[in-house]
Protein backbone atom coordinates (compact mmCIF):
# COMPACT_ATOMS: atom_id res chain seq x y z
CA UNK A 1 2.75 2.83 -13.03
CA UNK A 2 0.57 5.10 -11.24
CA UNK A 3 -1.85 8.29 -12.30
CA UNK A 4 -1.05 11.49 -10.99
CA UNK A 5 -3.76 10.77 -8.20
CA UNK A 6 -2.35 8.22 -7.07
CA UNK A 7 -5.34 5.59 -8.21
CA UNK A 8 -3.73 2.62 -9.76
CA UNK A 9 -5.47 1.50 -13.06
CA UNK A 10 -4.31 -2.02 -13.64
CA UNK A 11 -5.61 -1.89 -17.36
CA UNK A 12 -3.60 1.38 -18.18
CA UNK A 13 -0.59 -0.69 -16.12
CA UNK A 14 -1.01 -3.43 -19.15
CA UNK A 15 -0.97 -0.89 -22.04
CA UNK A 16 1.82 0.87 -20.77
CA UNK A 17 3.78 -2.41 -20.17
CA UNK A 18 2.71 -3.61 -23.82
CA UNK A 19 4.53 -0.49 -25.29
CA UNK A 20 7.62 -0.38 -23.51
CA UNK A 21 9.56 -2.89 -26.06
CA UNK A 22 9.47 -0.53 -28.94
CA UNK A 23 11.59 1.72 -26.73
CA UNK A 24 15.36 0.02 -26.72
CA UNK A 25 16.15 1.40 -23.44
CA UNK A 26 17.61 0.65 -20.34
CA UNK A 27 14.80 2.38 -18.43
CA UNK A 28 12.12 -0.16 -21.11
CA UNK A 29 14.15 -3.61 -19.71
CA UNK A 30 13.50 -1.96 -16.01
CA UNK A 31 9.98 -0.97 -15.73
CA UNK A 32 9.06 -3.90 -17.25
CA UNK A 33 11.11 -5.61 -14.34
CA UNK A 34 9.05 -3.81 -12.03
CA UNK A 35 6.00 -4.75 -13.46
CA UNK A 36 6.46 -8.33 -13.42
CA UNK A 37 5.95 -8.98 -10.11
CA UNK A 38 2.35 -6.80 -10.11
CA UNK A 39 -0.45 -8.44 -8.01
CA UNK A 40 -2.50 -8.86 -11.23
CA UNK A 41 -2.29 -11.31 -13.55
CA UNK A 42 -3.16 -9.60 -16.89
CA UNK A 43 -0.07 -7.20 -16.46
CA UNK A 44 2.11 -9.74 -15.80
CA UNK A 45 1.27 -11.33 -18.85
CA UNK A 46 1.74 -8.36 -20.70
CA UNK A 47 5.01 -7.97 -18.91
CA UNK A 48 5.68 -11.81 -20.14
CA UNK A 49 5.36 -10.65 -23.28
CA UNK A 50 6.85 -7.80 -23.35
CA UNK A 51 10.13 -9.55 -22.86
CA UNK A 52 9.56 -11.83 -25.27
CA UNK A 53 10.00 -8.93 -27.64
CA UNK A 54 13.13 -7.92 -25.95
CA UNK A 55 16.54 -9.26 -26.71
CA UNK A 56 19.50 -9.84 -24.39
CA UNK A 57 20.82 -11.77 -21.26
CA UNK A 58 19.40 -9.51 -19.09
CA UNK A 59 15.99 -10.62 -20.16
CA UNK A 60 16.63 -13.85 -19.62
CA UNK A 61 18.16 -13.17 -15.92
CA UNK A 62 14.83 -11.43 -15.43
CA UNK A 63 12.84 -14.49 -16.05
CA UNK A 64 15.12 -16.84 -14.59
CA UNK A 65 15.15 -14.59 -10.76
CA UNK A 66 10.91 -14.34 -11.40
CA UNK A 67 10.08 -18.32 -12.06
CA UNK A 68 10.06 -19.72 -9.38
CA UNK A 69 7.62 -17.40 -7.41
CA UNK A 70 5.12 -16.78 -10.35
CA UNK A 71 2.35 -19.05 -9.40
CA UNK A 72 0.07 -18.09 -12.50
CA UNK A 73 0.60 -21.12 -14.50
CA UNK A 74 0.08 -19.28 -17.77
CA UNK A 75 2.48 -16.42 -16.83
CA UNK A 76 4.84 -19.15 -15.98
CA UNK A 77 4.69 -21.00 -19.26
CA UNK A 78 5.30 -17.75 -21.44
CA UNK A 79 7.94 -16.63 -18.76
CA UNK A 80 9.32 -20.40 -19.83
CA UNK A 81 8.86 -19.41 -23.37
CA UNK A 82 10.59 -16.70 -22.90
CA UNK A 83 13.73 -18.53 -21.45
CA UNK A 84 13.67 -20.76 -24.37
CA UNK A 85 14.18 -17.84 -27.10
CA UNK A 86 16.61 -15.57 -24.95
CA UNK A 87 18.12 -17.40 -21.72
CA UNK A 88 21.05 -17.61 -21.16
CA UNK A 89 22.74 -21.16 -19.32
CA UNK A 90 22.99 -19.23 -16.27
CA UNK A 91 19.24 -17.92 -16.13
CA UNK A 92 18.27 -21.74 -17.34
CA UNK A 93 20.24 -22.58 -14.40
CA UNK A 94 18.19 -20.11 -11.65
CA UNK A 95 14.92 -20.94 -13.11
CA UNK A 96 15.45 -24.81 -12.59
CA UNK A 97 16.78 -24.33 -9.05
CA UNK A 98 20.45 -25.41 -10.00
């Protein structure tokens, strides 16, 4: 997410991210995709968690292509808590390297 001036505002990035699960949309499950790879830390946590508030395989595919380059290792536990309320066996699978 980005400001009409093109300045970046990673705390803004974090709310944003934080409100997207209320919204049961397609476009919600993406931008939060997008944002889960973001250089800083807090708004991947917030994108963590706003997938834990989402339901569906295709949060769970999220998390499962993500894992294994998050080096964070508390955005990769709530990414793995994340698998263990929504994964499906196939995400389980990608995350574990199988």
């Amino acid at each position: 997410f980005q400001a009409e001036d093109g300045i970046r505002d990673s705390s803004v990035t974090g709310v944003q991210t934080c409100a997207l699960p209320i919204y049961d949309t397609p476009f919600s499950i993406e931008a939060i995709r997008r944002v889960i790879d973001d250089p800083v830390v807090e708004v991947r946590l917030e994108a963590v968690a706003a997938l834990a508030r989402k339901k569906g395989a295709k949060v769970g595919d999220i998390v499962g292509r993500t894992i294994d380059r998050e080096e964070d290792p508390e955005v990769q536990a709530g990414m793995l808590g994340v698998l263990g309320r929504v994964a499906t066996a196939d995400a389980v699978a990608k995350a574990i390297g199988r």
